[in-house]
N, C-alpha and C. Protein backbone atom coordinates (compact mmCIF):
# COMPACT_ATOMS: atom_id res chain seq x y z
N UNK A 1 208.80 4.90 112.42
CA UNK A 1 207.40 5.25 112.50
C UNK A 1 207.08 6.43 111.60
N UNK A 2 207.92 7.14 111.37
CA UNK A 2 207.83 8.95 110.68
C UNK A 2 208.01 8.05 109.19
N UNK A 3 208.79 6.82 108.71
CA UNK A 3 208.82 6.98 107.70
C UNK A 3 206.89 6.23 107.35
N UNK A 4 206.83 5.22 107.81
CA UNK A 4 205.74 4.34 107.95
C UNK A 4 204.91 5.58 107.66
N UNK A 5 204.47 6.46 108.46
CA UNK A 5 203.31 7.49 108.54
C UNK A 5 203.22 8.44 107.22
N UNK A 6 204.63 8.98 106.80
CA UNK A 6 204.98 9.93 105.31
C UNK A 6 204.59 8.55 104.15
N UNK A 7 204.82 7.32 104.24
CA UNK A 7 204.01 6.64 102.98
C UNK A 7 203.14 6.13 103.00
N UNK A 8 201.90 6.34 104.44
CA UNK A 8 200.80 6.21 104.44
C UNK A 8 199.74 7.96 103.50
N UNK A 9 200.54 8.93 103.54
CA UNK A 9 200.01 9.90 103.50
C UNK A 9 200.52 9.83 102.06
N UNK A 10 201.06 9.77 101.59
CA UNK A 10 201.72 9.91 100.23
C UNK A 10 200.84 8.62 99.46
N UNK A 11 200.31 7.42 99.65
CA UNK A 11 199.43 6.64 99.04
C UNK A 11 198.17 7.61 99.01
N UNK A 12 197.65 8.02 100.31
CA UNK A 12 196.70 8.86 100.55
C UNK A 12 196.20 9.77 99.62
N UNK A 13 197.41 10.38 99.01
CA UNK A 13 197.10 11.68 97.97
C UNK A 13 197.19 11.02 97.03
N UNK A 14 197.89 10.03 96.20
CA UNK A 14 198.12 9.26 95.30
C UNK A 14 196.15 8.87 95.07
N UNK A 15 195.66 8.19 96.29
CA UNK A 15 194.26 7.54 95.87
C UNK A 15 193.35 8.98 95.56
N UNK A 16 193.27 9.82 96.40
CA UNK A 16 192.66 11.18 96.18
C UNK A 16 193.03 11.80 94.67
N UNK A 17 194.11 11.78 94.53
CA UNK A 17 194.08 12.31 92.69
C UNK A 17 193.91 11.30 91.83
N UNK A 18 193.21 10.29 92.08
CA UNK A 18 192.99 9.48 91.25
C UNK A 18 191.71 9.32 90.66
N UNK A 19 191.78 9.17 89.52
CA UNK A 19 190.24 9.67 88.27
C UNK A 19 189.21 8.14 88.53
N UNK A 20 188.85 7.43 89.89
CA UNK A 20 188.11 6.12 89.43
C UNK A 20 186.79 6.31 88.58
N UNK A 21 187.25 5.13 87.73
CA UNK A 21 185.39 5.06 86.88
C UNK A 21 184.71 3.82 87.66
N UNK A 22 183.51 4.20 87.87
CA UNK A 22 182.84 3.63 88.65
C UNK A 22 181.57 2.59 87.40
N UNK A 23 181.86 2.84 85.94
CA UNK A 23 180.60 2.47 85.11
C UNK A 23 180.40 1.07 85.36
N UNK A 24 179.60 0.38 84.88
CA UNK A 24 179.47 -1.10 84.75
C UNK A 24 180.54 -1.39 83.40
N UNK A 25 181.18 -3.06 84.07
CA UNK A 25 181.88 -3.68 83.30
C UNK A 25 183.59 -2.91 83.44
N UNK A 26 183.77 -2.21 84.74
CA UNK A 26 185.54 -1.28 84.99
C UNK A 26 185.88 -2.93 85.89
N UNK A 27 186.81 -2.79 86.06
CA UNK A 27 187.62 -3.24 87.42
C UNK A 27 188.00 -2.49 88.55
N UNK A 28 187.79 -3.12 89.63
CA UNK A 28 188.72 -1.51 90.62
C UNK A 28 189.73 -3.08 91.18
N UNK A 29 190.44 -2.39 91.70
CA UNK A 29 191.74 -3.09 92.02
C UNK A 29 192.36 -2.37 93.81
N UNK A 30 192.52 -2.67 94.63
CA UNK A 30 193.23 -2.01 95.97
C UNK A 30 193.36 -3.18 96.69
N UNK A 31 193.73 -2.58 97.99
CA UNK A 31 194.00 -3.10 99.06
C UNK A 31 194.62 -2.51 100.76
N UNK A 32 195.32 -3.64 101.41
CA UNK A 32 195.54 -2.62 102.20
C UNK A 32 196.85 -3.37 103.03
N UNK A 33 197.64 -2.79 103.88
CA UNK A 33 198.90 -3.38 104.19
C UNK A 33 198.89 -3.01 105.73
N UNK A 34 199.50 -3.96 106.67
CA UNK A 34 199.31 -3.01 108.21
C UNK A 34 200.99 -3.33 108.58
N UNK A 35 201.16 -2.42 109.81
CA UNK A 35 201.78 -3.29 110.62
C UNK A 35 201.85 -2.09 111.34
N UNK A 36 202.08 -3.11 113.07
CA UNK A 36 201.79 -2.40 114.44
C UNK A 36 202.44 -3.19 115.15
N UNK A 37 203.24 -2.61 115.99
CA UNK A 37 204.04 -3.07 117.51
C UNK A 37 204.29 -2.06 118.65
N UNK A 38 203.55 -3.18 119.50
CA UNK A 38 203.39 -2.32 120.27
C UNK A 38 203.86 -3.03 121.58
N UNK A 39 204.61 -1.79 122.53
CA UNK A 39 205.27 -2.46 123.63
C UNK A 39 204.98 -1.64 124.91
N UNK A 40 204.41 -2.92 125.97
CA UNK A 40 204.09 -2.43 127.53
C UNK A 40 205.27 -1.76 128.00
N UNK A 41 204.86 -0.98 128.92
CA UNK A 41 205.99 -0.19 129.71
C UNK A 41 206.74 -0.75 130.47
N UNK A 42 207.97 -0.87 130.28
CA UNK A 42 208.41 -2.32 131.47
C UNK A 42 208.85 -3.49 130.41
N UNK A 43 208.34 -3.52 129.22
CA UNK A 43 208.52 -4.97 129.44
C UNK A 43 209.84 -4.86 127.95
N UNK A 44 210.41 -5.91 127.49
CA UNK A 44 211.54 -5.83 127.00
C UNK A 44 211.48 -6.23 125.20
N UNK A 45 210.14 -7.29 125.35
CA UNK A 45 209.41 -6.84 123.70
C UNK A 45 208.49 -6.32 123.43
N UNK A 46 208.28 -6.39 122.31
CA UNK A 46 206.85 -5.96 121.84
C UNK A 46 205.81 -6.74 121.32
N UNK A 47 204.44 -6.64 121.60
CA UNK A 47 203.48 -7.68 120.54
C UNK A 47 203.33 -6.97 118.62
N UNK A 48 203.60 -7.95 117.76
CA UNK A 48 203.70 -7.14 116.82
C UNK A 48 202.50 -7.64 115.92
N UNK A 49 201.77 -6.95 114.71
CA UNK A 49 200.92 -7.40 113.90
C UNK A 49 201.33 -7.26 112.58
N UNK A 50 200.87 -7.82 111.62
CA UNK A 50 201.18 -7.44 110.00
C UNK A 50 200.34 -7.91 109.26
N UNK A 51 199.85 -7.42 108.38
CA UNK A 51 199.05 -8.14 107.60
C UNK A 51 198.87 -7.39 106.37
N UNK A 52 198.57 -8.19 104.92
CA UNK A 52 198.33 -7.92 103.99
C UNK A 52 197.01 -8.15 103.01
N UNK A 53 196.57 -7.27 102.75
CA UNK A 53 195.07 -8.09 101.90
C UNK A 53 194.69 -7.24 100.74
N UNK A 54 195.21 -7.66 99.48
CA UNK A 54 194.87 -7.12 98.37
C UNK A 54 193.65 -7.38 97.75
N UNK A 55 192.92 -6.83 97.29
CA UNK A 55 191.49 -7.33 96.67
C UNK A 55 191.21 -6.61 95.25
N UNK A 56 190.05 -7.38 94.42
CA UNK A 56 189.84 -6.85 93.26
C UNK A 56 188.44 -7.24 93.10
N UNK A 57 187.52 -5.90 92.53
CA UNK A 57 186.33 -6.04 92.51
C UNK A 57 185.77 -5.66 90.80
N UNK A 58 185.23 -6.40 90.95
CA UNK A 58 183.87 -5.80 88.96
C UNK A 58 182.50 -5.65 89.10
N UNK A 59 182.63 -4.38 88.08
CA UNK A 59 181.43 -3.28 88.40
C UNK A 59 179.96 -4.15 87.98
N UNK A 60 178.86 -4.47 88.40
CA UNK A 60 177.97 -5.27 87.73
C UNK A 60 177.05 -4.83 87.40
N UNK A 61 177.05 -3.25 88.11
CA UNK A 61 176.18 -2.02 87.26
C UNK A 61 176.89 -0.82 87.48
N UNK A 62 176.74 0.58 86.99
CA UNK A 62 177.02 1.47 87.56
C UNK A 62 176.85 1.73 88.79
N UNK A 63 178.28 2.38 89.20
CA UNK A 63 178.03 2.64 90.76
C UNK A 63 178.03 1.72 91.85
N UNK A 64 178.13 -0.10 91.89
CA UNK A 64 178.30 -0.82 92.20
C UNK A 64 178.56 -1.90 91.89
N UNK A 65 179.96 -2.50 92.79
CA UNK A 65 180.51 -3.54 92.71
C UNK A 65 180.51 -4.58 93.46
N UNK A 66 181.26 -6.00 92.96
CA UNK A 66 181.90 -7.21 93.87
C UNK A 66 182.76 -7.25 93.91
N UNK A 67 183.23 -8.23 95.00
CA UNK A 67 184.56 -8.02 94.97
C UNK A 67 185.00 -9.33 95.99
N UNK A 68 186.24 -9.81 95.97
CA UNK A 68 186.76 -10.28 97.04
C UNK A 68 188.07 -9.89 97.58
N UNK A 69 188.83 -9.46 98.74
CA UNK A 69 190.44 -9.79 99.34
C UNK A 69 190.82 -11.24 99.59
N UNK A 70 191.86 -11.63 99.28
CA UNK A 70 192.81 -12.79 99.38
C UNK A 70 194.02 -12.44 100.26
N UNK A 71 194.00 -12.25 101.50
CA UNK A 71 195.53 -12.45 102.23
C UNK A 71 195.40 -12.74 103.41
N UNK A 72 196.61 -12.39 104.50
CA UNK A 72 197.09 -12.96 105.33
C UNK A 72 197.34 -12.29 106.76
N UNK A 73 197.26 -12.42 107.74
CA UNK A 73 197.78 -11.71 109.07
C UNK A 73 198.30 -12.85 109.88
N UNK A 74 199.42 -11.69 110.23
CA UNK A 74 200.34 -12.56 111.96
C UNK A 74 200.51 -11.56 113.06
N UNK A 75 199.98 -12.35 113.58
CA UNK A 75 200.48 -11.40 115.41
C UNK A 75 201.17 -12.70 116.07
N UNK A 76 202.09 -11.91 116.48
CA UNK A 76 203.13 -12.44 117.37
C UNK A 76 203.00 -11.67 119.25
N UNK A 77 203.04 -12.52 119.95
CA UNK A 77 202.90 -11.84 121.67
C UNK A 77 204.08 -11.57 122.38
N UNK A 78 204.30 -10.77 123.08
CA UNK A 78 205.37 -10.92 123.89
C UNK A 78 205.67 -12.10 125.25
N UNK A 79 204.36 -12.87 124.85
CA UNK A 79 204.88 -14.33 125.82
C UNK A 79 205.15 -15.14 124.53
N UNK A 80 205.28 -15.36 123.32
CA UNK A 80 205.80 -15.65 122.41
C UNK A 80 204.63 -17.09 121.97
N UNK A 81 203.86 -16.32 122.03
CA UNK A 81 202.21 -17.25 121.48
C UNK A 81 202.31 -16.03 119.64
N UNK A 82 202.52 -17.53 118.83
CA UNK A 82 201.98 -16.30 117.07
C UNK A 82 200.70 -17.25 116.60
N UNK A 83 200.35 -16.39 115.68
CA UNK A 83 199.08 -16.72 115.14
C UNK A 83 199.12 -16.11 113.94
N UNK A 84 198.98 -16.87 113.03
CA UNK A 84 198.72 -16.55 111.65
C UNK A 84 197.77 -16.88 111.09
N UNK A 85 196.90 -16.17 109.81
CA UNK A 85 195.41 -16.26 109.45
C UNK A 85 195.37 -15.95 108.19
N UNK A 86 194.95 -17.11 106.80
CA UNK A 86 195.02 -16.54 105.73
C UNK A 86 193.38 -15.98 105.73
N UNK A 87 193.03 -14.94 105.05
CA UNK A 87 192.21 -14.35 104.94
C UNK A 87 191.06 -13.96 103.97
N UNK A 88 189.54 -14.67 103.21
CA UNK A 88 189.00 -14.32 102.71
C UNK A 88 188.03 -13.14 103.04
N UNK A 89 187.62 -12.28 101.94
CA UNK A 89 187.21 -10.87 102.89
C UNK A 89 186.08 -10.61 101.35
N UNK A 90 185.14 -11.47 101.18
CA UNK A 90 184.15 -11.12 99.62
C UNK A 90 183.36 -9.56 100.26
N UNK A 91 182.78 -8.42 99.36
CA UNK A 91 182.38 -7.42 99.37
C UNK A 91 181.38 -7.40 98.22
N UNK A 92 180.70 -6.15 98.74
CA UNK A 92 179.78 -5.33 97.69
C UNK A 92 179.72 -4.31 98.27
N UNK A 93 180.08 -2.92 96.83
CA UNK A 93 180.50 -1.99 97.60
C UNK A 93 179.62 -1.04 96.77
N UNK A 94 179.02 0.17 97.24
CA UNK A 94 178.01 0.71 96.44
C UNK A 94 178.48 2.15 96.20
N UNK A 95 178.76 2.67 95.18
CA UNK A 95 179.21 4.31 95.13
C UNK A 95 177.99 5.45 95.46
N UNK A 96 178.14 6.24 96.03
CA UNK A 96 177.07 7.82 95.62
C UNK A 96 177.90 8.90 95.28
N UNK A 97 177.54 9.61 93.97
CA UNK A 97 177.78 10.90 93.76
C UNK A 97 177.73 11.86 94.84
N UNK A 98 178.54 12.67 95.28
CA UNK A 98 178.35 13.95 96.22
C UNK A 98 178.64 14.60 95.44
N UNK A 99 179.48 14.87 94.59
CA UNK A 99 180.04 15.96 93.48
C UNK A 99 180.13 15.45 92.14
N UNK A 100 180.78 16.15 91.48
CA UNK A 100 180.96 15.56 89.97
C UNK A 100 182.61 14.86 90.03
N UNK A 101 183.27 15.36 90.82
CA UNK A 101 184.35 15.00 91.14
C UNK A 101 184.97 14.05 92.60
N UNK A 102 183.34 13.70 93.38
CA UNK A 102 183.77 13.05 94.39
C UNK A 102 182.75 12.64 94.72
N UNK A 103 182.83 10.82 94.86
CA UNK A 103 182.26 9.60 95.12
C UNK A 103 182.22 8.99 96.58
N UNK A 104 181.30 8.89 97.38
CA UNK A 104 181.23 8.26 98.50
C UNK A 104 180.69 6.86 98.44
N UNK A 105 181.73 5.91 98.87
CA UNK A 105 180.94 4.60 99.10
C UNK A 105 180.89 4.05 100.30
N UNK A 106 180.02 2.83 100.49
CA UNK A 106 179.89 2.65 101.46
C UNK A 106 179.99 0.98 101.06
N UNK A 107 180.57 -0.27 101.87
CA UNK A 107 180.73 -1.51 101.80
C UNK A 107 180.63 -2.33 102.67
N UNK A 108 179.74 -3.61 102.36
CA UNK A 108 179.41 -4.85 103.12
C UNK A 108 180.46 -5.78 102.80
């Protein structure tokens, strides 16, 4: 779990020092990765989740983009019911200036 948490925080600063251009006609490129298990008190497994969904969006003016994710999730139960789900996830995501150096967006 300590390592899981040190390379959530270490992507973290990685995205924070990162220079995005937001102009019309960039690409932005991300995504996002999970996983969680979690176990009742008492009981001898755990229910677990994972999932992956990378996405890539283009700028169609300044300051806002489209975009879609392409991936996948599984949860598994501890009565041993799984479920797996490939995943479309289309967006439009709109930037605002707060600084000269830092962009707030917000996405549908």
């Amino acid at each position: 779990m300590k390592k899981t948490l040190l390379t959530l925080v270490a992507v973290a600063a990685l995205a924070l020092g990162a220079n995005e251009q937001t102009e019309k006609e960039n690409i932005i490129v991300g995504g996002s990765v999970g996983f969680n298990s979690e176990k009742a008190p008492g009981a001898t497994k755990a229910d677990t989740e994972f999932s992956i969904l990378p996405n890539v969006g283009y700028f169609v003016s300044d300051n806002f983009a489209v975009g879609t994710g392409i991936g996948f999730t599984s949860n598994k139960t501890i009565n041993g019911l799984q479920n797996s789900v490939f995943v479309v996830a289309p967006f439009g995501r709109q930037y605002v200036n707060l600084t000269e150096q830092f962009k707030f967006f917000g996405q549908l």
